[in-house]
N, C-alpha and C. Protein backbone atom coordinates (compact mmCIF):
# COMPACT_ATOMS: atom_id res chain seq x y z
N UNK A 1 228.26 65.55 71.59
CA UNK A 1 226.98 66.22 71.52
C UNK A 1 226.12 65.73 72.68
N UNK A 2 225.85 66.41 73.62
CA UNK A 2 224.95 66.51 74.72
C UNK A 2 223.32 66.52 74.39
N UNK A 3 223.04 65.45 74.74
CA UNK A 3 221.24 64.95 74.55
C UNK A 3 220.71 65.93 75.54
N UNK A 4 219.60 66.33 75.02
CA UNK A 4 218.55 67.09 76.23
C UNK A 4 217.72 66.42 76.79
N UNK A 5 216.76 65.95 77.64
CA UNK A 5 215.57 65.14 78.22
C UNK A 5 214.93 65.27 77.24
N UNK A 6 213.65 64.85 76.93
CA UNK A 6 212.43 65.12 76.55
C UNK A 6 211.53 66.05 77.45
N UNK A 7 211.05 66.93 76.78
CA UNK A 7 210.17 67.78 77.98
C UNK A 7 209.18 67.01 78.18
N UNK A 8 208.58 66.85 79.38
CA UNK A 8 207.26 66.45 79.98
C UNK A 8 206.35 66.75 79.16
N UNK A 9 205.30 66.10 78.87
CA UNK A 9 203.98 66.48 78.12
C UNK A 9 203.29 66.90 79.12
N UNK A 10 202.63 68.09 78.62
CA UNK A 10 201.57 68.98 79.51
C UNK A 10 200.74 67.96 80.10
N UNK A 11 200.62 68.19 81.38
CA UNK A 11 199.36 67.60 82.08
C UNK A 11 198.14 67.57 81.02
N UNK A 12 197.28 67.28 80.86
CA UNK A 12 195.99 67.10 80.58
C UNK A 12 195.09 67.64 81.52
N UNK A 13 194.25 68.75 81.05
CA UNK A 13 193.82 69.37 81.98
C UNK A 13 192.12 68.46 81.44
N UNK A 14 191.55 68.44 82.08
CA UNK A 14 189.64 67.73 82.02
C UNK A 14 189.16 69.15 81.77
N UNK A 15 188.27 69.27 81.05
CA UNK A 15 187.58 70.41 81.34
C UNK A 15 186.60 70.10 82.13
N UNK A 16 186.00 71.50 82.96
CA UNK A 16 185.24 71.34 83.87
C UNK A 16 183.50 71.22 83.34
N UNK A 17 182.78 71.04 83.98
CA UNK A 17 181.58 70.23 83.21
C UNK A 17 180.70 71.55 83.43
N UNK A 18 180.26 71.71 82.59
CA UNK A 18 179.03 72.68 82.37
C UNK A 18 178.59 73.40 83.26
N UNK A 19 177.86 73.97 84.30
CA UNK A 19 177.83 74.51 85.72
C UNK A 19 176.38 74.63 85.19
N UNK A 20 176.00 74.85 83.82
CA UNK A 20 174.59 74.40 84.01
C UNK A 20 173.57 72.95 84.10
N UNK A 21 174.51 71.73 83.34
CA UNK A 21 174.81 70.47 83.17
C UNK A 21 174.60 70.10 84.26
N UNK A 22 175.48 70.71 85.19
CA UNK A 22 175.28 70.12 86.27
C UNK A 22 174.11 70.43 87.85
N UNK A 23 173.72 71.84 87.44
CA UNK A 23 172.39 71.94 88.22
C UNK A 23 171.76 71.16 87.47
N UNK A 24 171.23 71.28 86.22
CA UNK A 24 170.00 70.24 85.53
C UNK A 24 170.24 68.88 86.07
N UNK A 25 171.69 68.10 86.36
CA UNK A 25 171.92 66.88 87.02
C UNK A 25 171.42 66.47 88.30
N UNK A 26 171.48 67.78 88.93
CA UNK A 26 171.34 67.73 90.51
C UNK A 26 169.64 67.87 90.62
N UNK A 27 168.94 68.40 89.45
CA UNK A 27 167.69 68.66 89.11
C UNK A 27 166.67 66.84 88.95
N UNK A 28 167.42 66.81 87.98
CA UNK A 28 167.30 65.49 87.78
C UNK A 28 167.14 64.10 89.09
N UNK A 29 168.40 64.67 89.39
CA UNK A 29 168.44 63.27 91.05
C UNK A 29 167.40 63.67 91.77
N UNK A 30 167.07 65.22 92.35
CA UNK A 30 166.03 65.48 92.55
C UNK A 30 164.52 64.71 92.41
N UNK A 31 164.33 64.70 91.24
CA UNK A 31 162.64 64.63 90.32
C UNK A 31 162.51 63.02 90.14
N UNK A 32 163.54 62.86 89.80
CA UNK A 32 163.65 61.21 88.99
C UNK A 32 162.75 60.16 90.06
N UNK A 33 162.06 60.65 91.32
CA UNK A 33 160.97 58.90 92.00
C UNK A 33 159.72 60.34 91.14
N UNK A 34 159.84 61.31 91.42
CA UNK A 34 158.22 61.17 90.51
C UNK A 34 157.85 62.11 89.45
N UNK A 35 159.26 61.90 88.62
CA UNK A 35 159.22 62.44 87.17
C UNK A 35 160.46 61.67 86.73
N UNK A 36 160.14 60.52 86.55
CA UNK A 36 161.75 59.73 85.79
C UNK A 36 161.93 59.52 84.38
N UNK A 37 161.02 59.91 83.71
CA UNK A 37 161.01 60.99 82.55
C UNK A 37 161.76 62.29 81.80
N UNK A 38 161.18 62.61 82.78
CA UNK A 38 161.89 64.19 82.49
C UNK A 38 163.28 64.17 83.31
N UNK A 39 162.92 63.74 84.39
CA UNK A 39 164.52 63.89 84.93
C UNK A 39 165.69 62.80 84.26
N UNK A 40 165.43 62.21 83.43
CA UNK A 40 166.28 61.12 81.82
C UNK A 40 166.16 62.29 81.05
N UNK A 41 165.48 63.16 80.73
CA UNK A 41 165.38 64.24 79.37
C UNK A 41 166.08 65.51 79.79
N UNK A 42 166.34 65.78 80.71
CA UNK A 42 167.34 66.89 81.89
C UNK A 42 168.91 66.64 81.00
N UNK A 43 169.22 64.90 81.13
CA UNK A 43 170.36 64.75 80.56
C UNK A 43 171.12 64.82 79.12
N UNK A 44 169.93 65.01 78.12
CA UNK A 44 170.03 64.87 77.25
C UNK A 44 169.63 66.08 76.34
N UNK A 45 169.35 65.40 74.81
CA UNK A 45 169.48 66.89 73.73
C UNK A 45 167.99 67.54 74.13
N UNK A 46 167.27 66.87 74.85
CA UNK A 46 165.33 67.35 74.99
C UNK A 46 165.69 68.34 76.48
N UNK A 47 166.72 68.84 77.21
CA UNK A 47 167.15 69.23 78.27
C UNK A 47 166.09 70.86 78.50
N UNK A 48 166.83 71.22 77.42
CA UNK A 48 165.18 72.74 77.27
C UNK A 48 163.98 72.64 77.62
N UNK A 49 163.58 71.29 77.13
CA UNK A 49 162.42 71.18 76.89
C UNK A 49 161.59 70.64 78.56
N UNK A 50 162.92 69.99 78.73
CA UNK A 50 162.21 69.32 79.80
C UNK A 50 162.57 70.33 81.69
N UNK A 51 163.31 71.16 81.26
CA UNK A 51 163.90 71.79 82.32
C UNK A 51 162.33 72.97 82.42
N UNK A 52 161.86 73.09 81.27
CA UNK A 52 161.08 74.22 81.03
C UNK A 52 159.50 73.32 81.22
N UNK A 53 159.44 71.91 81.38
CA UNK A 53 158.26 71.39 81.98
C UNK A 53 158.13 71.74 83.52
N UNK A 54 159.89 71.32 84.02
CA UNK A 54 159.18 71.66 85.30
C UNK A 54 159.14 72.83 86.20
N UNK A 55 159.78 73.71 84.84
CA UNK A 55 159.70 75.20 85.53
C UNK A 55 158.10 75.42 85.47
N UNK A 56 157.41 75.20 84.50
CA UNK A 56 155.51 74.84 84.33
C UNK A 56 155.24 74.70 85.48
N UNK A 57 155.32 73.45 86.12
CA UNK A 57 154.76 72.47 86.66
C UNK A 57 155.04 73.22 88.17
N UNK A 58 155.99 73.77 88.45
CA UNK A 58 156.34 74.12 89.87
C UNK A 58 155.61 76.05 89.75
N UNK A 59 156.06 76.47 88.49
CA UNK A 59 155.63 77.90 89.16
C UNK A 59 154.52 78.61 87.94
N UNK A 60 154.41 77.74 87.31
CA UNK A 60 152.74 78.09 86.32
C UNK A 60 154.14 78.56 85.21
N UNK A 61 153.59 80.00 84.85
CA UNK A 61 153.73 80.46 83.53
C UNK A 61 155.05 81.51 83.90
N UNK A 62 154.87 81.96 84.86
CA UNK A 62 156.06 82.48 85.45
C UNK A 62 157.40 82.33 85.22
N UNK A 63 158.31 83.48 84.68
CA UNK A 63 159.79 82.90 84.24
C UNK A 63 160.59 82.91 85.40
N UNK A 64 161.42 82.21 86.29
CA UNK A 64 162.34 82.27 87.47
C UNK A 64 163.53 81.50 86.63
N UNK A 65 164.89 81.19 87.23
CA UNK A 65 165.98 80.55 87.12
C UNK A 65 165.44 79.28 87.41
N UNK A 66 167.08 78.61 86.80
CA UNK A 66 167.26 77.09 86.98
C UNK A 66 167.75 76.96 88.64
N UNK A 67 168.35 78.29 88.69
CA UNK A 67 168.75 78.20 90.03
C UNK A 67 167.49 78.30 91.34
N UNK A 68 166.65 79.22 91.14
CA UNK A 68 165.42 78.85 92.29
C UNK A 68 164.51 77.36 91.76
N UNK A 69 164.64 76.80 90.70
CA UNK A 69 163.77 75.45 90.20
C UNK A 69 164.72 74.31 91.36
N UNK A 70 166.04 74.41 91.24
CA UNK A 70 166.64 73.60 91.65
C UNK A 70 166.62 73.85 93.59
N UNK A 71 166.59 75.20 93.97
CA UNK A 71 166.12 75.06 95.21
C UNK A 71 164.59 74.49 95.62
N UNK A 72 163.68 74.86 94.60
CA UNK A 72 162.14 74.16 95.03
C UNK A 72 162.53 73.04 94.67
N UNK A 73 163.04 72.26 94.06
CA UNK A 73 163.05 70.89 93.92
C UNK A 73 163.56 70.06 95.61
N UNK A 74 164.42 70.74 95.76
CA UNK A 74 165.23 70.29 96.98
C UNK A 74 164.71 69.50 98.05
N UNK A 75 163.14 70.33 98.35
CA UNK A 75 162.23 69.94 99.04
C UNK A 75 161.22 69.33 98.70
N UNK A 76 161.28 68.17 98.20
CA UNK A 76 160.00 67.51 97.55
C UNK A 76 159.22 67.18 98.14
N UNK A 77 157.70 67.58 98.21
CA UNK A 77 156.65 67.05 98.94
C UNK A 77 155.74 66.67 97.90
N UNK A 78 155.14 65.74 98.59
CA UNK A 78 153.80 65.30 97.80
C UNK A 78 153.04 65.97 96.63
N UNK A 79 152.34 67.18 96.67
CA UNK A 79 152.00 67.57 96.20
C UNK A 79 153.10 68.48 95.21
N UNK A 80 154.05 68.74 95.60
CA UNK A 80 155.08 68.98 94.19
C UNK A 80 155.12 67.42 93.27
N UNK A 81 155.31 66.56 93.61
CA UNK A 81 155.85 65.47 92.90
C UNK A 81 154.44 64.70 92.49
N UNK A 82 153.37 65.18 93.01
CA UNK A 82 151.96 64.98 91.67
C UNK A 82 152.32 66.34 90.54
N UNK A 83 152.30 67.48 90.99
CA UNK A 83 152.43 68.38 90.23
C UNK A 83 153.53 67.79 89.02
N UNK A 84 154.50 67.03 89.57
CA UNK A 84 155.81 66.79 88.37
C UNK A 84 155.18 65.79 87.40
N UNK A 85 154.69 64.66 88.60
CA UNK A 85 154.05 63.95 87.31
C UNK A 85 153.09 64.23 86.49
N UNK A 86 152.34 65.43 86.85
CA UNK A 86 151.23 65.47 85.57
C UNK A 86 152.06 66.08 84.54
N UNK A 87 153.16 66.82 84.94
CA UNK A 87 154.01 67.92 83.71
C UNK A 87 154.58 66.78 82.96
N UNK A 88 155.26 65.35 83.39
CA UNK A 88 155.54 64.53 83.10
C UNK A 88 154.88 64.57 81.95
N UNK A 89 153.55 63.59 82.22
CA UNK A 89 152.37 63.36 81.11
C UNK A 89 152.03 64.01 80.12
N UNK A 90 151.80 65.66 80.54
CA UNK A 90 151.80 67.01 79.32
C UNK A 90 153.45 66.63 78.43
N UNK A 91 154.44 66.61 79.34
CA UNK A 91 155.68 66.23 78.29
C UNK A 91 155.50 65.58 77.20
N UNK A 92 155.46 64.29 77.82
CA UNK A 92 155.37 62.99 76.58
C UNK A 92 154.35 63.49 75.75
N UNK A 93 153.34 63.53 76.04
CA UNK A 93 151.94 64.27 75.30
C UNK A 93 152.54 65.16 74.47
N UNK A 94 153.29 66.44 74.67
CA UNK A 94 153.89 67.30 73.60
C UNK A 94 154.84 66.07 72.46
N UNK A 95 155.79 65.95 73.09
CA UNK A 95 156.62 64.72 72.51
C UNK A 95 155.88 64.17 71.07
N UNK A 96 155.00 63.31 71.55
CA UNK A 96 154.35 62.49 70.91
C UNK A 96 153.82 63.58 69.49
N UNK A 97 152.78 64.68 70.16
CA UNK A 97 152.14 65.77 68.86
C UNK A 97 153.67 66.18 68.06
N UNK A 98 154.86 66.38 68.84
CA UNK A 98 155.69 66.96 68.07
C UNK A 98 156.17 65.88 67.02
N UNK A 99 156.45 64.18 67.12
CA UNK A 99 156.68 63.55 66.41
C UNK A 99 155.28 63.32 65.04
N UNK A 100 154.17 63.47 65.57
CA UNK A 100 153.29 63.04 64.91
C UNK A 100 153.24 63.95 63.54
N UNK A 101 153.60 65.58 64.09
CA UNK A 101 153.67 66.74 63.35
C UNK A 101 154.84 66.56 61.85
N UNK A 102 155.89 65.79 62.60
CA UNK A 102 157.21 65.57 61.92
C UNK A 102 156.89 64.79 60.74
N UNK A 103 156.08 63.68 61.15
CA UNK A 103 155.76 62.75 60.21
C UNK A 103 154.39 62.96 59.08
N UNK A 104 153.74 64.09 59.54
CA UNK A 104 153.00 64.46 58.27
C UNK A 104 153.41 65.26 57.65
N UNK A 105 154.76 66.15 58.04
CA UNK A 105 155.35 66.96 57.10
C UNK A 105 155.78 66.26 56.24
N UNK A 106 156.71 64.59 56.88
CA UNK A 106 157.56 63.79 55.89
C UNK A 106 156.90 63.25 55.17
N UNK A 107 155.02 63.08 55.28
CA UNK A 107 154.37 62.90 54.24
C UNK A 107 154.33 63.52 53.66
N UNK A 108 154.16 64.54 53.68
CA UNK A 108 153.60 65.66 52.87
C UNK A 108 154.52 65.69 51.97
N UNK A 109 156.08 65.78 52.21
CA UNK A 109 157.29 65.97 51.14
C UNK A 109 157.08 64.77 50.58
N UNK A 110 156.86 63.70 51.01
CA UNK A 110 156.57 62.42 49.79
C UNK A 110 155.93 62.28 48.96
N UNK A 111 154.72 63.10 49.21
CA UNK A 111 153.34 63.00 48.32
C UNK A 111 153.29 64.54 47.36
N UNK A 112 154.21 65.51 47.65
CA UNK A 112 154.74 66.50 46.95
C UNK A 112 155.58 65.96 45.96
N UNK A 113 156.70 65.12 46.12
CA UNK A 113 157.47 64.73 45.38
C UNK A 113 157.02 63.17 44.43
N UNK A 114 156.06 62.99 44.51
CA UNK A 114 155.10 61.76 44.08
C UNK A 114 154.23 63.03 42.83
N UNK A 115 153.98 63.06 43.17
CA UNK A 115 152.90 64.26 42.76
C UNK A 115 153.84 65.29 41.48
N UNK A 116 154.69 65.69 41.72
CA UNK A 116 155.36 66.39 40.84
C UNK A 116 156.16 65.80 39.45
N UNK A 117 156.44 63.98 39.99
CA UNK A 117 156.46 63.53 39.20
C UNK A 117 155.50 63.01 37.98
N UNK A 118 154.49 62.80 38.76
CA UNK A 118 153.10 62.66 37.49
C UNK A 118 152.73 63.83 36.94
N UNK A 119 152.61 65.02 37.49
CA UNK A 119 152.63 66.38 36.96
C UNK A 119 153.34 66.16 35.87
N UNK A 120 154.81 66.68 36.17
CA UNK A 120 155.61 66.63 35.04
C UNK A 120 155.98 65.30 34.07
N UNK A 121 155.60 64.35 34.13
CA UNK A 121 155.59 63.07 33.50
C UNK A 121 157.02 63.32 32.93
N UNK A 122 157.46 63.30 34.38
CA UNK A 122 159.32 63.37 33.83
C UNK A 122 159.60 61.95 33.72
N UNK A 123 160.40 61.27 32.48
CA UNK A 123 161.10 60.06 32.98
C UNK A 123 162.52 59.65 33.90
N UNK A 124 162.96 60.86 34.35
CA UNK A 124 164.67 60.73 34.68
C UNK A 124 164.42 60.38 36.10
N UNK A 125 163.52 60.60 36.96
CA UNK A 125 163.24 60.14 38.02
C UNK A 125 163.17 58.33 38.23
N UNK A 126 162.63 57.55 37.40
CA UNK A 126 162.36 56.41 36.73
C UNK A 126 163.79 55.79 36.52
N UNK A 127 164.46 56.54 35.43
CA UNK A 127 165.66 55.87 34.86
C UNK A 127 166.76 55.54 35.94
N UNK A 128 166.55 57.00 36.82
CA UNK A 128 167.56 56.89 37.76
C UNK A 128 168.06 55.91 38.99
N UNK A 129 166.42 55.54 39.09
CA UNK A 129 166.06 54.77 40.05
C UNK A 129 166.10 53.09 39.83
N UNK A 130 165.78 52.68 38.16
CA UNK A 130 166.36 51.87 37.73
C UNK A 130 167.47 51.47 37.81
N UNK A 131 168.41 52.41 37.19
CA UNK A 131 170.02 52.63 37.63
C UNK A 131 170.50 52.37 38.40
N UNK A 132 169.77 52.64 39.82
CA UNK A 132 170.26 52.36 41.03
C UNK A 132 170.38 51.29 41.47
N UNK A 133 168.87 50.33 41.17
CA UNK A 133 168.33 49.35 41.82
C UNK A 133 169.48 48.50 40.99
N UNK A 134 169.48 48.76 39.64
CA UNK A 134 170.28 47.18 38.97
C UNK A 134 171.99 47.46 39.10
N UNK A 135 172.25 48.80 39.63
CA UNK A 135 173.79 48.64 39.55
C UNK A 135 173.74 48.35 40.96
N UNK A 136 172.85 48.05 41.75
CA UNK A 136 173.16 47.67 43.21
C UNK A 136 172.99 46.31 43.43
N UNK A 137 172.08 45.53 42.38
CA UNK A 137 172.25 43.87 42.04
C UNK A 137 173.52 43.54 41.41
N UNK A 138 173.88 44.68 40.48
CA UNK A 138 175.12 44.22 39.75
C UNK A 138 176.40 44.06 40.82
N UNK A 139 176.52 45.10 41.26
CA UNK A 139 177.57 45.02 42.31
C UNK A 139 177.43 44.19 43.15
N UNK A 140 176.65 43.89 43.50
CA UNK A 140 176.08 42.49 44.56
C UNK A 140 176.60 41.12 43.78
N UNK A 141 175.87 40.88 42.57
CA UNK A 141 176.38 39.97 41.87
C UNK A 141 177.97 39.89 41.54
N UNK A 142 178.74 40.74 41.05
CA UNK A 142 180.19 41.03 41.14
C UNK A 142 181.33 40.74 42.02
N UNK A 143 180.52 40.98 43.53
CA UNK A 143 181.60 40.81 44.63
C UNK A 143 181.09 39.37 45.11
N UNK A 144 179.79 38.99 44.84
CA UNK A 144 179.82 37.24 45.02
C UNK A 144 180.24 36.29 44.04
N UNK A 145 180.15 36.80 42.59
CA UNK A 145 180.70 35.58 41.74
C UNK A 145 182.42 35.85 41.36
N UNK A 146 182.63 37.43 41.45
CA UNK A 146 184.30 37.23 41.41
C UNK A 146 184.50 38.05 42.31
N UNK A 147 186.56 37.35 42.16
CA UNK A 147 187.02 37.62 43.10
C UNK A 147 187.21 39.36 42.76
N UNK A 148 187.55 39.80 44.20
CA UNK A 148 187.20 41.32 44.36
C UNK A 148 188.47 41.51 44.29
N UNK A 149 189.52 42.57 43.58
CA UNK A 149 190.80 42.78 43.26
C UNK A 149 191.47 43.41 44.80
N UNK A 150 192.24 42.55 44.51
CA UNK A 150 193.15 42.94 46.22
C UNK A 150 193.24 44.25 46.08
N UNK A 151 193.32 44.65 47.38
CA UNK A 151 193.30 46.40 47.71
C UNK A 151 192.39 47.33 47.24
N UNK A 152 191.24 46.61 46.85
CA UNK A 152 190.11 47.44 46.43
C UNK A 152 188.73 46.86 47.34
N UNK A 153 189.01 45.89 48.38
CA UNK A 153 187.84 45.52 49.30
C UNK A 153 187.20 46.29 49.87
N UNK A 154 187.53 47.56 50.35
CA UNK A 154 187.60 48.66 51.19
C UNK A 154 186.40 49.86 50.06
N UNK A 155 186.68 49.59 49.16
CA UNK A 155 185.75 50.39 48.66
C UNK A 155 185.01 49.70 47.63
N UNK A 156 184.71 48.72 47.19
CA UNK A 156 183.70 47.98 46.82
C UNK A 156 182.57 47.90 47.98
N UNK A 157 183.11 47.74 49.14
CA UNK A 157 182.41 47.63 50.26
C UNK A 157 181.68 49.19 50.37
N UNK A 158 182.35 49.91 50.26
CA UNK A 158 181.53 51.29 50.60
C UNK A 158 180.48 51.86 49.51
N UNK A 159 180.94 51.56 48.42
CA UNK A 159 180.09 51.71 46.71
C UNK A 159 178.87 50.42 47.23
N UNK A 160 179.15 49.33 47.63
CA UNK A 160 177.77 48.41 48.17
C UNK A 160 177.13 49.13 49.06
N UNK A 161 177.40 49.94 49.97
CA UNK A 161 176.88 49.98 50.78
C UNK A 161 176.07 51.62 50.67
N UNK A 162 176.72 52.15 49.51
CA UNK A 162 176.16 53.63 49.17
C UNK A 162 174.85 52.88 48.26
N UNK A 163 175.02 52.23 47.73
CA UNK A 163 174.18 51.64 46.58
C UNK A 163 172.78 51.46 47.23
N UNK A 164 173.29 50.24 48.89
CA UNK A 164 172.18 50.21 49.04
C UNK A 164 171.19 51.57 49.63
N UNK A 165 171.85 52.12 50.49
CA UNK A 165 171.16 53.05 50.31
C UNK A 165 170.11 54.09 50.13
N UNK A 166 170.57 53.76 48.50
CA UNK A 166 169.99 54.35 47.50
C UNK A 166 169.10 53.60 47.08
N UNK A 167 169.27 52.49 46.99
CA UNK A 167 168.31 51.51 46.79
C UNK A 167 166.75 51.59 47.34
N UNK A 168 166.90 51.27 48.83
CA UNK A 168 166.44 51.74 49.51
C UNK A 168 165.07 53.32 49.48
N UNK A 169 166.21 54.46 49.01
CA UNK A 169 165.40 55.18 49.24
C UNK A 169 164.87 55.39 47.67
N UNK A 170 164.99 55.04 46.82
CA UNK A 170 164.40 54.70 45.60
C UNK A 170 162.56 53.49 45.75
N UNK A 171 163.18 52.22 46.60
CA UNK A 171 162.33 51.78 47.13
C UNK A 171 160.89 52.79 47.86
N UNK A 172 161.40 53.48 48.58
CA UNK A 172 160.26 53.86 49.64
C UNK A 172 159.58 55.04 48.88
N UNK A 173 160.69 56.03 47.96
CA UNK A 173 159.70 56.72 46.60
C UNK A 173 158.49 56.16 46.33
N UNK A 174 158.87 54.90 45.76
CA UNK A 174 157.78 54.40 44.55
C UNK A 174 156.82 53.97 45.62
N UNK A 175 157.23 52.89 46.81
CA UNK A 175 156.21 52.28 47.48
C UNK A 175 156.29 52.99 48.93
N UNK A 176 156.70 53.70 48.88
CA UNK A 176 156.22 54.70 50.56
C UNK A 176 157.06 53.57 51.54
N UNK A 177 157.29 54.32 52.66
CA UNK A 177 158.21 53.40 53.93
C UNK A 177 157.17 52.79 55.18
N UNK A 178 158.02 52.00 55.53
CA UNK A 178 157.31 51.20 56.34
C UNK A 178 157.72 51.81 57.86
N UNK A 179 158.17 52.94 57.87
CA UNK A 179 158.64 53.29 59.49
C UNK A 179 156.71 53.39 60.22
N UNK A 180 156.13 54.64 59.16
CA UNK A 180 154.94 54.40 60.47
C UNK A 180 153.90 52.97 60.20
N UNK A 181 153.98 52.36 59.51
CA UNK A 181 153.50 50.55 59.47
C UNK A 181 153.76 50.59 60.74
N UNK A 182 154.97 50.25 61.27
CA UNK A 182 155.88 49.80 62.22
C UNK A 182 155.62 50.06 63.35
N UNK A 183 155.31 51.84 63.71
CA UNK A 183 155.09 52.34 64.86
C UNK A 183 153.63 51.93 65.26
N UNK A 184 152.74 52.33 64.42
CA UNK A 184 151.21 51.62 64.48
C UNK A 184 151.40 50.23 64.84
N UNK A 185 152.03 49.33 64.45
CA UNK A 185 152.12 47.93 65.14
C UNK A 185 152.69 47.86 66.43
N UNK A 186 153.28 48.80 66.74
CA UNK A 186 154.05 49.32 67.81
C UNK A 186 153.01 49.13 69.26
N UNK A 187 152.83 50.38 68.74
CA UNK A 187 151.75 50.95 69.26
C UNK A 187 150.44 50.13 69.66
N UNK A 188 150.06 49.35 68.96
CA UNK A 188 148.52 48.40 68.75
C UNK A 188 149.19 46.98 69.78
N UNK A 189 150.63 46.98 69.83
CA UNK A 189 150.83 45.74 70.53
C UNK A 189 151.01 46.45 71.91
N UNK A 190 151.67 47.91 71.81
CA UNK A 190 151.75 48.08 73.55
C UNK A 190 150.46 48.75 74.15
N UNK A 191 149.39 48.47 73.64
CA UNK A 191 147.79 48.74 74.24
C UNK A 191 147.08 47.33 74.51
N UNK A 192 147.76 46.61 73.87
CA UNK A 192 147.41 45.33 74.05
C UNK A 192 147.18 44.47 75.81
N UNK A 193 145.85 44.25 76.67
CA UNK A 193 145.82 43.64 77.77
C UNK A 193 147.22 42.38 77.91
């Protein structure tokens, strides 16, 4: 019986990179001494957003291509690259209202869902959350005072780690989260002389 070779495995072909990816790149190298901002947000998921600042910034309100943005860029003079940085500034400035917007909605769903519970003076919200908190001490307590049954480490570990969680967001129910604490301290230290 006569062996055959092995056939060659197909080359690996790369795919080729975006052709819009890559003007916004070339956009980017462009802008980046006086918009290094936006030309970092070119690369990424904010790319719309920021491709469409400096379509603003270079031709007002006016719709043109990425393809004539990327020829005016080409030639950077002075007064384009103030123009970038103020679009810069309007950026972050949107940025910022758009996060700020995010986070009073996520109040709003907290204090909706706070609120609906005293409305309805449901207890299962309560019980559940109990539930959570002490089967997430229990399990805690369990895998430190005994031993954890061979071949079950792997998911004791994942049941701990769903638990916490839950824990967690049981926590920030009752007593609200500390993300904007955080940013306000943030914030109050980077204004700081």
């Amino acid at each position: 019986m006569k062996k055959t070779p092995p056939k060659p495995s197909p080359t690996r072909k790369t795919p080729k990179e975006n052709p819009q990816k890559q003007r916004r790149r070339r956009i980017g190298r462009a802008i980046v001494e006086a918009a290094p901002g936006i030309a970092e947000a070119l690369g990424g998921p904010l790319a719309g957003a920021a491709i469409e600042a400096v379509k603003k910034a270079i031709f007002g309100e006016k719709q043109v291509s990425e393809e004539i943005v990327e020829k005016a860029v080409e030639k950077m003079s002075p007064s384009l690259a103030l123009k970038l940085a103020e679009a810069e500034a309007e950026f972050y400035q949107n940025l910022w209202q758009a996060q700020e917007r995010a986070e009073e909605i996520a109040a709003a769903d907290r204090a909706n869902a706070r609120q609906r519970q005293l409305d309805m003076d449901d207890k299962m919200p309560k019980i559940l959350g109990a539930s959570i908190v002490v089967g997430f001490f229990l399990v805690l307590a369990f895998m430190f005072l005994l031993p954890i049954p061979s071949g079950y480490e792997t998911e004791f570990s994942i049941l701990l780690g769903a638990l916490a969680t839950m824990t967690a967001a049981v926590v920030n129910f009752y007593f609200g989260s500390s993300a904007g604490s955080r940013e306000k301290t943030r914030l109050f230290l980077d204004k700081r002389p």
